[in-house]
Protein backbone atom coordinates (compact mmCIF):
# COMPACT_ATOMS: atom_id res chain seq x y z
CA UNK A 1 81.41 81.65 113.38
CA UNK A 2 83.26 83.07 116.34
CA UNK A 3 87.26 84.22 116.31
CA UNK A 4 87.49 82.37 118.96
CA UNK A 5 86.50 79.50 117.21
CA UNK A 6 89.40 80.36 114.58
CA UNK A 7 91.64 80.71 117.12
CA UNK A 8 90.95 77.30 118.50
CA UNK A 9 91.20 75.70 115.00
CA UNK A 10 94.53 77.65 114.02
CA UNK A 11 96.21 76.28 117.48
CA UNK A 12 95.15 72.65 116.78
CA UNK A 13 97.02 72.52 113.36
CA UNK A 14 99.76 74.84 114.46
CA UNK A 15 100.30 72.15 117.76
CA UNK A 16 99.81 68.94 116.00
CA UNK A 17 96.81 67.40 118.21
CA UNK A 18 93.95 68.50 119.94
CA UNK A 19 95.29 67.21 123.38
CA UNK A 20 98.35 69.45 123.23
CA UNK A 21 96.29 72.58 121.69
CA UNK A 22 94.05 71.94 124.59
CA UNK A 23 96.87 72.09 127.17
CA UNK A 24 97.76 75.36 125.03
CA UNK A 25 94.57 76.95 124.96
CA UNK A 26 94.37 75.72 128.84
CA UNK A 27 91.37 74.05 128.18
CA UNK A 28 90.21 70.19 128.58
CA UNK A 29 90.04 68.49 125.26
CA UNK A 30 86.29 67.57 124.44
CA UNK A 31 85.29 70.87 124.92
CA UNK A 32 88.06 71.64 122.06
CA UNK A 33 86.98 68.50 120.35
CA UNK A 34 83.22 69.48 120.08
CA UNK A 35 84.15 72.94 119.63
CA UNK A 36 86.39 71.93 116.10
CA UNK A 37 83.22 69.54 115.34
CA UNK A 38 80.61 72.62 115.18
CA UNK A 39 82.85 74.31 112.68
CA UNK A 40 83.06 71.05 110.70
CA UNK A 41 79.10 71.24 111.05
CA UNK A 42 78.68 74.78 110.28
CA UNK A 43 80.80 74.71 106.93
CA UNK A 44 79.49 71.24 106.29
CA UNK A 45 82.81 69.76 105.31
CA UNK A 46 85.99 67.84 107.07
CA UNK A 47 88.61 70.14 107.76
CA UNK A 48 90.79 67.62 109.42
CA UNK A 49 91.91 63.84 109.46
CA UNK A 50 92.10 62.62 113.04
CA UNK A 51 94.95 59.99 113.57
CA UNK A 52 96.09 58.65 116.45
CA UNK A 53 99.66 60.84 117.24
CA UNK A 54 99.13 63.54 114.37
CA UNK A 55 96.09 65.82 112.86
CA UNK A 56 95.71 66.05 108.64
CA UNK A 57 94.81 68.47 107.43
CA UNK A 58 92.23 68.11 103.76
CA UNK A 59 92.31 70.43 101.24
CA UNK A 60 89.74 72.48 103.08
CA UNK A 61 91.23 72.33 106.14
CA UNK A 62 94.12 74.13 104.48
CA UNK A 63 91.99 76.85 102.69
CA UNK A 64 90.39 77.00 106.09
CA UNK A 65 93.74 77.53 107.86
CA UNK A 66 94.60 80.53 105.73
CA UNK A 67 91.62 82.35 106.10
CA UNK A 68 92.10 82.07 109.89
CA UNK A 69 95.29 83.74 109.88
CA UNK A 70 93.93 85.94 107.54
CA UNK A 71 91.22 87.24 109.88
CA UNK A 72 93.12 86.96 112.97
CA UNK A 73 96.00 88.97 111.87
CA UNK A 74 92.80 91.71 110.52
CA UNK A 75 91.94 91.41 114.16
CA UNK A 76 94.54 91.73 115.43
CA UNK A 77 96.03 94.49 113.58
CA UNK A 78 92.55 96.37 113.60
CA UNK A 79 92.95 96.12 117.23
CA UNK A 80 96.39 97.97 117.49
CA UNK A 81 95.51 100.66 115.24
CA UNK A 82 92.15 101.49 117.19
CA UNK A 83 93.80 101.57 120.58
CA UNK A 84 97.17 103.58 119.73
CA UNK A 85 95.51 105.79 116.58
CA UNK A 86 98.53 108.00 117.65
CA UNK A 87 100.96 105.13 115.94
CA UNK A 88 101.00 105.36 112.08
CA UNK A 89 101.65 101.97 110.47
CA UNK A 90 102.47 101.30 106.73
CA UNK A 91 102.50 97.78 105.81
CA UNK A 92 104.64 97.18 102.83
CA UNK A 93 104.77 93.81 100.63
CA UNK A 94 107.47 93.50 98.07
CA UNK A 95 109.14 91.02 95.89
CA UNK A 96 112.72 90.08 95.13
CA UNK A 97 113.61 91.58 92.23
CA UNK A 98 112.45 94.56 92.93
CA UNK A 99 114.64 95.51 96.04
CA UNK A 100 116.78 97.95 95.00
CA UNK A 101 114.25 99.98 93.90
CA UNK A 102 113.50 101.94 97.29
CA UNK A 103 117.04 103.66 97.49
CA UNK A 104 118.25 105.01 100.85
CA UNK A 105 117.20 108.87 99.42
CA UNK A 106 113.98 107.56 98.62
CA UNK A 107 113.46 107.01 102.92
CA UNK A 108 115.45 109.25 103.70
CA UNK A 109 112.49 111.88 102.34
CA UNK A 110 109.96 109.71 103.13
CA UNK A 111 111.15 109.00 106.96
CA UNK A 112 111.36 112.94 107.58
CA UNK A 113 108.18 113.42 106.74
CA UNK A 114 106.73 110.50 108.71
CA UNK A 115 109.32 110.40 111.72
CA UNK A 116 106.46 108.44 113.87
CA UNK A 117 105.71 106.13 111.04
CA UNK A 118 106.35 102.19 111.74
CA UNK A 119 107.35 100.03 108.03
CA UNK A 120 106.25 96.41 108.55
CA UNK A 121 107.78 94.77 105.66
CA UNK A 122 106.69 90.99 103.88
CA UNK A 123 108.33 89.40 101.50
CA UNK A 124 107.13 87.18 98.57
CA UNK A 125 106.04 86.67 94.78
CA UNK A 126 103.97 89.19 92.96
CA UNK A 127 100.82 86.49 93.46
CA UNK A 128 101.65 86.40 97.25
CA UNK A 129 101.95 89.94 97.30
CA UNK A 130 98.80 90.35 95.67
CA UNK A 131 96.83 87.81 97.65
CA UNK A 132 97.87 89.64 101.17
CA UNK A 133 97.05 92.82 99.77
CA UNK A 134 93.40 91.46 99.10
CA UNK A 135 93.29 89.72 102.40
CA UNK A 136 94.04 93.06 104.23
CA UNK A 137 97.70 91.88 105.06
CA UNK A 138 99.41 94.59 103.89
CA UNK A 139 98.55 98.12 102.83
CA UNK A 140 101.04 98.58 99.42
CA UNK A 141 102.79 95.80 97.26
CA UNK A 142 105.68 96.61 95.24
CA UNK A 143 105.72 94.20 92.43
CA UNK A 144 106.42 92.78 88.75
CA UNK A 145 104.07 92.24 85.45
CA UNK A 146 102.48 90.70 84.21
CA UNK A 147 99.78 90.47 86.70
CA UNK A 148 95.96 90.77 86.74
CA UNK A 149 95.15 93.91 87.70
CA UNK A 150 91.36 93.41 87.71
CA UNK A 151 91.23 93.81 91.45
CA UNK A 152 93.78 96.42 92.05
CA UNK A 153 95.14 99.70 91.71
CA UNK A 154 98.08 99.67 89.57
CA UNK A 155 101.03 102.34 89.50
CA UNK A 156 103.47 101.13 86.85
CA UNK A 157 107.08 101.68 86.28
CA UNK A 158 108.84 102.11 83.14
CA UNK A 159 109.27 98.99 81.04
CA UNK A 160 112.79 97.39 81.60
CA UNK A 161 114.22 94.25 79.56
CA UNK A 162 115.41 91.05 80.77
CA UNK A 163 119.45 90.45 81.22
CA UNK A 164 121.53 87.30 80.86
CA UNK A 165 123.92 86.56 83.48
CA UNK A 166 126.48 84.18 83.77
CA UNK A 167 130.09 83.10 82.78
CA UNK A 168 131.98 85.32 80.34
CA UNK A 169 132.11 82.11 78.17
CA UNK A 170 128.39 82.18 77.64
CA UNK A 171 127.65 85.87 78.20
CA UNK A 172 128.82 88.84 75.86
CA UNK A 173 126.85 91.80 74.30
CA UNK A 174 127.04 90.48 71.37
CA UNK A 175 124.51 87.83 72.55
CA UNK A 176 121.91 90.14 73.01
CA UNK A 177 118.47 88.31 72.32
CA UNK A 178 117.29 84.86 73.98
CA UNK A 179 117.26 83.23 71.10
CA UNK A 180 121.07 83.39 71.31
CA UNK A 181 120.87 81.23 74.14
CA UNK A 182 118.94 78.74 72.64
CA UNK A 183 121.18 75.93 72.95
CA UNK A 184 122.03 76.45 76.56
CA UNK A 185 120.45 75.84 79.83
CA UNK A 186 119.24 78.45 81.43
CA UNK A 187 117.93 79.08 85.44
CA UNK A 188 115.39 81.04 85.88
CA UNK A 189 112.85 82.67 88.76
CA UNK A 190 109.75 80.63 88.73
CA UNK A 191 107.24 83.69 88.68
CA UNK A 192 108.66 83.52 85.13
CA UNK A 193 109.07 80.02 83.74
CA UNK A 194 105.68 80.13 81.80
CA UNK A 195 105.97 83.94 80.77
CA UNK A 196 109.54 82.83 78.99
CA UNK A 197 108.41 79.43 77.63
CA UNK A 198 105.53 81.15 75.61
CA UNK A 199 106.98 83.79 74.68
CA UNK A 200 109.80 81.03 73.08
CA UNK A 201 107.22 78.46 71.78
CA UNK A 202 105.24 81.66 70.60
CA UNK A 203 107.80 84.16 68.85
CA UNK A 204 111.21 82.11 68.42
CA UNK A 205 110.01 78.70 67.89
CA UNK A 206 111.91 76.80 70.28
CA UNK A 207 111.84 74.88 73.63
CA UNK A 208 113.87 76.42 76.09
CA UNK A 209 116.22 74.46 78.17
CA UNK A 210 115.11 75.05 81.71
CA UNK A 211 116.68 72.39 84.49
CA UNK A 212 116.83 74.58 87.65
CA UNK A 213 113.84 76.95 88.58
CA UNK A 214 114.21 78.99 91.62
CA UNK A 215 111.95 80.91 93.98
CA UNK A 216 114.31 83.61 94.50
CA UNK A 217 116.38 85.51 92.41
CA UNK A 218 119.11 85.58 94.43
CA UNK A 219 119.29 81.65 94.68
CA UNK A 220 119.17 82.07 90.85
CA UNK A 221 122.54 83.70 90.53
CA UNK A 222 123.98 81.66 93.31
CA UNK A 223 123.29 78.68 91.72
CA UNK A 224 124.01 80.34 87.65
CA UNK A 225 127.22 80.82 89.50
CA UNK A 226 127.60 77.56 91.01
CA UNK A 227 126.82 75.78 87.36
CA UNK A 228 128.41 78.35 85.39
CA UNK A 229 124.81 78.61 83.32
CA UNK A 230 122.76 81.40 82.14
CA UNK A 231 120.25 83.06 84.32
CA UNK A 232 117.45 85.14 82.96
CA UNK A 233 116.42 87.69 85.30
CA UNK A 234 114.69 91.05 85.29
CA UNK A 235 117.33 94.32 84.66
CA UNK A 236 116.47 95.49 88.09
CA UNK A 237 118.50 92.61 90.07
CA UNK A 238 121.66 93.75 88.12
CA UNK A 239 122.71 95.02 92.09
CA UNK A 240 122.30 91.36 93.35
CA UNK A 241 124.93 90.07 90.43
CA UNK A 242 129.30 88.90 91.91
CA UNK A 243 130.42 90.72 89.18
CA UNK A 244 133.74 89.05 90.09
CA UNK A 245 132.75 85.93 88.46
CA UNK A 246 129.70 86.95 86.51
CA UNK A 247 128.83 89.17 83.77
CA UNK A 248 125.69 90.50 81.85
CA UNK A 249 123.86 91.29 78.62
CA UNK A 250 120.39 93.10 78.34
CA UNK A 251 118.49 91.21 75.94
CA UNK A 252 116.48 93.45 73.41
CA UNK A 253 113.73 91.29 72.99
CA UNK A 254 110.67 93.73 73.94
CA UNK A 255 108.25 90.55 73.97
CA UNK A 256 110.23 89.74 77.30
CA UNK A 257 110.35 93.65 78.79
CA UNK A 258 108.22 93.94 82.35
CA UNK A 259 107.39 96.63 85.07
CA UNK A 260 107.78 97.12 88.58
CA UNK A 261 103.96 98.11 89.83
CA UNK A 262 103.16 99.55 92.99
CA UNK A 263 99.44 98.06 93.33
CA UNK A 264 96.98 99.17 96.52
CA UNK A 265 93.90 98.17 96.67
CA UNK A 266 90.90 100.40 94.99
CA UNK A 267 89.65 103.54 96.71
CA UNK A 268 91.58 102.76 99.48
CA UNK A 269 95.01 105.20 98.60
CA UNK A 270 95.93 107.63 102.15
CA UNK A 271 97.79 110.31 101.91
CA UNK A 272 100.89 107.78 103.52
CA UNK A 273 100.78 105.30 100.49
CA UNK A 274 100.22 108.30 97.69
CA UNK A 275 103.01 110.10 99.29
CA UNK A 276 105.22 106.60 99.30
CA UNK A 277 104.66 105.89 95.44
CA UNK A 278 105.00 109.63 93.98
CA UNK A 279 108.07 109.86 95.90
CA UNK A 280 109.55 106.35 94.54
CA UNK A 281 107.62 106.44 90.86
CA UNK A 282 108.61 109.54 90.36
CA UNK A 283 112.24 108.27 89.54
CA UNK A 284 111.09 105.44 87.13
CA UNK A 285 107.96 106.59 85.53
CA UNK A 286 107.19 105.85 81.53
């Protein structure tokens, strides 16, 4: 299979029909039409449902659609780095919570010593982080356990505990373990909705109360804030908490403790990325 031929297919579901991707592509349609029925042919499945104003995509149409990106943006990126070798590139993925990790002294070294050096920065969850890293998407992931690290190299950070954060009503340090919150509902980050409701079932026998799960941290607190209810989020978003109308509690439940990770992928560490972590780990290393 050609990348022109993923090309063609990405513009057909990105425009919605073949007749406008062909006007796109500035070609006539049944050359695009028999051109999207070879790579049906070829893979030997449907990758789209034809209707009369709209394309449908089927489940493999959708895996498909990924994987074109995937090696288009390879493509494209392998391109730029082979004609302008001169331009150093470091392409960074990193989730929410872990934002205030990289402080302004930590680039402030790091940009001196690579004055020519361009960040290009994507944003995620630690599975999304992981999958671009694998796809070739981005170079370095700064992310959260647990994970599996079976495909990856994995540069840990010290263990840190949960908090609770919320109304001064419901939050105090004397209510320092989640079981204290047992009879309250509590918003949480969905990367962590299972990892808190087995470690519940598991060690404190009880179901947690869970009505609001987010895919942000930030919309967490907002919306702890909004409710006046409990959020459970890692101790490094304690920077993203209004502590005008919020308050927190680190919970000293060590079942519930995780770790930022830097993770690359294996063999494959320049002297850019080592120089990146050791400068950043250095601070918050076990």
């Amino acid at each position: 299979m050609e990348l022109k031929q993923m090309k063609y297919f990405k513009t057909i579901v990105e425009e919605g029909t073949i007749t406008q991707a062909a006007r796109v592509l500035h070609i006539s349609q049944p050359p695009l039409s028999m051109q999207l029925k070879a790579i049906e042919e070829e893979l030997d499945t449907i990758l789209i449902e034809r209707g009369h104003r709209h394309i449908t995509l089927t489940p493999a149409g959708h895996l498909f659609y990924r994987r074109c990106n995937q090696m288009l943006n390879l493509y494209e990126q392998t391109s730029k780095e082979v004609q302008g070798a001169a331009t150093q590139i470091l392409r960074f993925g990193i989730t929410s919570s872990n934002g205030y990790l990289i402080t302004h002294d930590h680039m402030d070294v790091f940009r001196k010593k690579y004055p020519k050096l361009d960040i290009h920065m994507k944003e995620g969850t630690t599975y999304e982080m992981m999958d671009a890293l694998l796809a070739h998407e981005i170079d370095i992931a700064l992310v959260r356990t647990p994970f599996d690290s079976t495909n990856v190299k994995s540069f840990l950070f010290k263990p840190e505990p949960m908090i609770a954060v919320g109304p001064s009503t419901l939050v105090n340090e004397k209510k320092n373990h989640l079981i204290d919150y047992r009879d309250d509902p509590v918003l949480i980050h969905r990367r962590y909705r299972q990892f808190i409701i087995d470690y519940c079932l598991n060690e404190l026998q009880f179901q947690p109360h869970i009505p609001i799960i987010t895919d942000d941290i930030r919309t967490a607190l907002v919306w702890g804030s909004i409710l006046d209810q409990v959020v459970i989020i890692p101790e490094a978003a304690i920077p993203y908490i209004d502590l005008n109308s919020q308050t927190y509690t680190k919970l000293k439940d060590k079942g519930l403790y995780t770790s930022a990770a830097f993770i690359t992928r294996k063999e494959e560490l320049s002297p850019i990325i080592e120089t990146f972590i050791s400068l950043i780990i250095k601070d918050y290393k076990i």
